[in-house]
Protein backbone atom coordinates (compact mmCIF):
# COMPACT_ATOMS: atom_id res chain seq x y z
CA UNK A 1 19.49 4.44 -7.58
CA UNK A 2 18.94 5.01 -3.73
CA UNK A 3 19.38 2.06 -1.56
CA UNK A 4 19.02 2.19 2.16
CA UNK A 5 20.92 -0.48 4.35
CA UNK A 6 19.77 -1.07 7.63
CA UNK A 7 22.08 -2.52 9.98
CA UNK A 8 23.70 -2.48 13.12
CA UNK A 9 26.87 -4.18 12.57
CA UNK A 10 29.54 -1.53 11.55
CA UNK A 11 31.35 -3.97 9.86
CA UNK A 12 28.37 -5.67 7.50
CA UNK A 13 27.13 -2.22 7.29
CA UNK A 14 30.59 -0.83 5.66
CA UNK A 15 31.29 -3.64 3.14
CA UNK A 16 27.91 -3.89 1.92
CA UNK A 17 28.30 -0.22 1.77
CA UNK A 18 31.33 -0.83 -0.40
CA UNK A 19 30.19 -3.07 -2.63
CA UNK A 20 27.14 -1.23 -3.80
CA UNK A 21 28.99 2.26 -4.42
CA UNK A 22 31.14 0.60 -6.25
CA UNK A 23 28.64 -0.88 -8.53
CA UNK A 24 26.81 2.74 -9.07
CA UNK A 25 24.39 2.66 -5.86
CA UNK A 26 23.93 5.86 -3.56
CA UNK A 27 24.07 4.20 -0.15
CA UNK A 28 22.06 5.92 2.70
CA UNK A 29 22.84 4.37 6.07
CA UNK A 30 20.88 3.52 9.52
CA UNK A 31 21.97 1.83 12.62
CA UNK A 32 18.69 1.10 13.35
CA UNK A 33 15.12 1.34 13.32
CA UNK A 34 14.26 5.19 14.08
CA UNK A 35 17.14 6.20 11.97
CA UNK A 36 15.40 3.95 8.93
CA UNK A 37 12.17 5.50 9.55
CA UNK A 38 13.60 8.77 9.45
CA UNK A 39 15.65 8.26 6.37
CA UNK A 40 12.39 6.84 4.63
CA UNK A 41 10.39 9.61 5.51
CA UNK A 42 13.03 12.41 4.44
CA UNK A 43 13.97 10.61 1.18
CA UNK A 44 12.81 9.18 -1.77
CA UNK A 45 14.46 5.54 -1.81
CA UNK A 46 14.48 2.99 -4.61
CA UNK A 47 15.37 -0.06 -2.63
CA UNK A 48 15.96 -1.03 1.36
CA UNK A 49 18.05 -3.92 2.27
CA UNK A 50 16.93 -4.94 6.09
CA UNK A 51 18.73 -6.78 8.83
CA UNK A 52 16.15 -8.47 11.29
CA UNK A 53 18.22 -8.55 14.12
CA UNK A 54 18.56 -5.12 15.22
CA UNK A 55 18.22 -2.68 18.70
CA UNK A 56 15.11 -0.80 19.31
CA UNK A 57 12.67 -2.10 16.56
CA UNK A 58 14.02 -5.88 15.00
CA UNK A 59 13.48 -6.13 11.32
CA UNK A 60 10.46 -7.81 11.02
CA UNK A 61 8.34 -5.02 12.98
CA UNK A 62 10.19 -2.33 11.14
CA UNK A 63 9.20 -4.54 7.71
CA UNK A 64 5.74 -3.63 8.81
CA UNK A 65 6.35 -0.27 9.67
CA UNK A 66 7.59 0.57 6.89
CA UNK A 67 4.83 -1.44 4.95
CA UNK A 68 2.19 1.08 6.32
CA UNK A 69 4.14 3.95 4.57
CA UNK A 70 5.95 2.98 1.43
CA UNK A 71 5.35 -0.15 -1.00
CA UNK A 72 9.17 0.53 -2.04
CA UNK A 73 10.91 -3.12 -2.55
CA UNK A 74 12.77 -4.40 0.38
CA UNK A 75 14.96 -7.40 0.96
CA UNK A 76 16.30 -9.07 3.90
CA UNK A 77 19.62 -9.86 4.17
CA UNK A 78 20.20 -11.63 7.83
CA UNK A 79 22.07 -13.99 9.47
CA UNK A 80 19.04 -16.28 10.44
CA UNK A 81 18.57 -19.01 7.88
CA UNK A 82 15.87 -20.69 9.26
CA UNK A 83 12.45 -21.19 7.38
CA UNK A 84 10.44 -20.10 9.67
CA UNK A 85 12.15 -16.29 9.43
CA UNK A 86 12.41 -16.51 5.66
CA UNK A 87 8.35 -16.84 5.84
CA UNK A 88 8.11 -14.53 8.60
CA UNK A 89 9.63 -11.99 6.43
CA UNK A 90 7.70 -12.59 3.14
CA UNK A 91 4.71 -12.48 5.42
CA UNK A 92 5.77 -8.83 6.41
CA UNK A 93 5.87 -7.44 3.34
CA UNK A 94 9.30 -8.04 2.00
CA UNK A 95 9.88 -8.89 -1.76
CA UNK A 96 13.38 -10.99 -1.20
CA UNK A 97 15.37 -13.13 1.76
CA UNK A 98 18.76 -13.56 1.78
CA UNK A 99 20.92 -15.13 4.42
CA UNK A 100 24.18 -14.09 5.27
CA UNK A 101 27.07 -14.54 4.48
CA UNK A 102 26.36 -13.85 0.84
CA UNK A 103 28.19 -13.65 -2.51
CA UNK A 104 28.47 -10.11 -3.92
CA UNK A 105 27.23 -11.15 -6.82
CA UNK A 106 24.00 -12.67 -5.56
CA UNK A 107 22.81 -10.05 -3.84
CA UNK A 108 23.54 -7.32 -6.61
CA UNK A 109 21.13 -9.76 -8.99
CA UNK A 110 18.75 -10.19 -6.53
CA UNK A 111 18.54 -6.61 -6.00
CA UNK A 112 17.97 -6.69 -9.97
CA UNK A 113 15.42 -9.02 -9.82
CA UNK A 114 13.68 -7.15 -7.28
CA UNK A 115 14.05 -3.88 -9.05
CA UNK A 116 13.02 -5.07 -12.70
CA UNK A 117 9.67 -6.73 -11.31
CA UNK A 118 9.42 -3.36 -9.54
CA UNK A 119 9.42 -1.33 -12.84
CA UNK A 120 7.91 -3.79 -14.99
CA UNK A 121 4.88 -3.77 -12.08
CA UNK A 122 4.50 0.27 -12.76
CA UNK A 123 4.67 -0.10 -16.35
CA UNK A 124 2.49 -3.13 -16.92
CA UNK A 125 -0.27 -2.75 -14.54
CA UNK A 126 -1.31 0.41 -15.47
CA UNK A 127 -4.85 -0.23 -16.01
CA UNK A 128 -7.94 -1.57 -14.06
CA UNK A 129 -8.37 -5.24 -14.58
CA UNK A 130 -11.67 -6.97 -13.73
CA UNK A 131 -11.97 -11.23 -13.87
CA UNK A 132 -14.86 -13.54 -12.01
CA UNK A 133 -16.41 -10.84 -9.64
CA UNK A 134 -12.87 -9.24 -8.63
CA UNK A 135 -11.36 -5.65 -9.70
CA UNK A 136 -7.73 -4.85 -9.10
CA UNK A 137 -7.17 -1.28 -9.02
CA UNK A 138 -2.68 -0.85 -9.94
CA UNK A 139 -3.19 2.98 -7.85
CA UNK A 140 -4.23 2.00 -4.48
CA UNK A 141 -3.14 -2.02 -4.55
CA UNK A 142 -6.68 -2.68 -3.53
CA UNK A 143 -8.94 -5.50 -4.01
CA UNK A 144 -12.63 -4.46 -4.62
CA UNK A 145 -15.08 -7.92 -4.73
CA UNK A 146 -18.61 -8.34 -6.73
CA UNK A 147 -20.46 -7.01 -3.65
CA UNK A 148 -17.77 -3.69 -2.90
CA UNK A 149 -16.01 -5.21 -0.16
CA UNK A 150 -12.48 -4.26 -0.66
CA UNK A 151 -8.98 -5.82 0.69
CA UNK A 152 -5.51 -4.32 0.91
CA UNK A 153 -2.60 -5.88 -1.03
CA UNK A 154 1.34 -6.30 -0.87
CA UNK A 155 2.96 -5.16 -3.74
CA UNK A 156 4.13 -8.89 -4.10
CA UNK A 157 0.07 -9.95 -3.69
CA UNK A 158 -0.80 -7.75 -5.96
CA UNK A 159 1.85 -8.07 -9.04
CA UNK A 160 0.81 -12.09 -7.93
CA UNK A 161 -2.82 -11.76 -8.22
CA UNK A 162 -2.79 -9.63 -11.57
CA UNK A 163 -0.62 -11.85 -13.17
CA UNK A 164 -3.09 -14.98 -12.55
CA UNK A 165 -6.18 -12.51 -13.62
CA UNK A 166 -4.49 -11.34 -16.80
CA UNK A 167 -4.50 -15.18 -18.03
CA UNK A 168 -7.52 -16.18 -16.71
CA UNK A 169 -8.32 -19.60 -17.40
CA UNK A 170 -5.13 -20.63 -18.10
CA UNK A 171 -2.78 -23.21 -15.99
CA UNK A 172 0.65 -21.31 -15.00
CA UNK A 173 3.49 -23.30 -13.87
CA UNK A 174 5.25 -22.21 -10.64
CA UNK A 175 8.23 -21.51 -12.50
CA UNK A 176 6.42 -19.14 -14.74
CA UNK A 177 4.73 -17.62 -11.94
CA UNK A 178 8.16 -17.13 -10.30
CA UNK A 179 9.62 -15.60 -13.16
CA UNK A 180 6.90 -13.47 -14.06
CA UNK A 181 5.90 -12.19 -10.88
CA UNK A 182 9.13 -12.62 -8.74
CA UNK A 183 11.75 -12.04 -11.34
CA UNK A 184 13.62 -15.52 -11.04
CA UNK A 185 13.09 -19.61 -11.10
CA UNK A 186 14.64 -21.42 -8.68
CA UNK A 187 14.13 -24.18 -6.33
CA UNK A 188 14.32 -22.23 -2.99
CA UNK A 189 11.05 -19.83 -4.58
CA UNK A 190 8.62 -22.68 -5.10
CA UNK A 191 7.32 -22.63 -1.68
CA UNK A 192 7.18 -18.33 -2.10
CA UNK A 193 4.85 -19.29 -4.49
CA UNK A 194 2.78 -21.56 -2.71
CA UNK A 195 3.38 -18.92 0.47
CA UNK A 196 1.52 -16.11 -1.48
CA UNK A 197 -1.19 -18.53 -2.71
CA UNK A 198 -2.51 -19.16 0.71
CA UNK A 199 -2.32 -15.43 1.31
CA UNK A 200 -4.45 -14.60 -1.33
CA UNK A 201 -6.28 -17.21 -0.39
CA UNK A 202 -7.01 -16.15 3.08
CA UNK A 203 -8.29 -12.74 2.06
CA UNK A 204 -10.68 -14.04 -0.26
CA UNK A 205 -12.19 -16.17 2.13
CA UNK A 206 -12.92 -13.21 4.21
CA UNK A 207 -15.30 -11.85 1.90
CA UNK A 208 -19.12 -12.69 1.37
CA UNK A 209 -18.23 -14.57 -1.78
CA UNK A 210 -15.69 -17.89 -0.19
CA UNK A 211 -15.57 -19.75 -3.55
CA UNK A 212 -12.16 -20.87 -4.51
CA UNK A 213 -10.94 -18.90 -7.52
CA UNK A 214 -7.53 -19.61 -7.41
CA UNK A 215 -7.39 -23.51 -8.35
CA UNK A 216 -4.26 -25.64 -7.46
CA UNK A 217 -3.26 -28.23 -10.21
CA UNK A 218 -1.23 -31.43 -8.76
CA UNK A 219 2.22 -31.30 -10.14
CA UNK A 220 1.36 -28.40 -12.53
CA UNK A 221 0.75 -24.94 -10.69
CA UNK A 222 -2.48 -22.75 -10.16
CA UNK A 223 -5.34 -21.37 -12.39
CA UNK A 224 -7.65 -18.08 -11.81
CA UNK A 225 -11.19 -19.06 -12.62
CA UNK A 226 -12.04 -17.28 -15.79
């Protein structure tokens, strides 16, 4: 598989280099934000791994750059730890966070993780699926409501959003939501959950049609209005 690393720091740049050659990765490299657009637009990548603090373009506006392009997976890996970035990023577009410095072994699963809900995402949603006035539509990522208006959708929004639709009715537990949609359950993803939620949220408030149909359960999870 094809991963891009963008980076700035030589140093970061060569061992994470290492470490993913050596586990069967073909590592492309950029220095910065032109060079990542460039290699994105020449090449057909499987996964990007993106440093936020970079010259030129930082790695939140590249996130949505690249967002406007590609809805390849892409992960984070940066020094800043603080909430607030970890959200930013998710907000951006990106399917994972992690903070350096890192174990080796955490960011090859979380790469994965990333990578399985990414295949299982082409695979599964390969049909139209229609629930309580709402189509999803797996080619474009779109939204389409009762009366045609339509929305745009993360590849993380929309693997979300089908997953409540396909069990309609049904109360999912954040855990299962984490694992189904995100690839993993862990304490640190509960509030990605709760994150994408209020995304999906927001966009369906937008339209003509504001009733809530994705209910929150106290101390359960959330349930799509059959």
């Amino acid at each position: 598989m094809d991963v891009l690393i963008v980076d700035d720091d030589l140093y970061n740049l060569k061992l994470t280099s290492f470490l993913l050659e050596d586990s069967g990765y073909k590592v492309i490299k950029a220095h910065n934000g032109n060079e990542a657009l460039r290699a994105i637009e020449d090449q057909e990548l499987d996964i990007i791994l993106l440093d936020v603090e970079m010259p030129q373009i930082n790695g939140f506006d590249l996130c949505r750059e690249i967002r406007r392009i590609s809805s390849v997976p892409i992960i984070f890996v940066s020094g800043r730890d603080q909430l607030q970035d970890r959200v930013m990023g998710l907000q951006m577009g990106a399917d994972d966070y992690l903070t350096k410095p890192f174990e080796p072994l955490e960011l090859l699963a979380r790469m994965g993780a990333v990578l399985r809900r990414w295949k299982m995402s082409l695979g599964a949603q390969a049909a139209k699926i229609s629930q309580n006035g709402i189509t999803l539509d797996p080619l474009t990522h779109m939204v389409t409501f009762g009366d045609n208006q339509t929305r745009d959708l993360t590849p993380i929004e929309f693997r979300l959003l089908y997953y409540l639709m396909q069990n309609a009715g049904r109360i999912l537990s954040t855990d299962q939501i984490l694992d189904n949609v995100w690839g993993y359950t862990d304490q640190s993803g509960r509030n990605l959950v709760a994150v994408y939620i209020r995304r999906l949220r927001s966009k369906f408030e937008t339209a003509s049609e504001t009733r809530e149909r994705i209910r929150t359960v106290t101390k359960i999870g959330y349930c799509f209005d059959a």
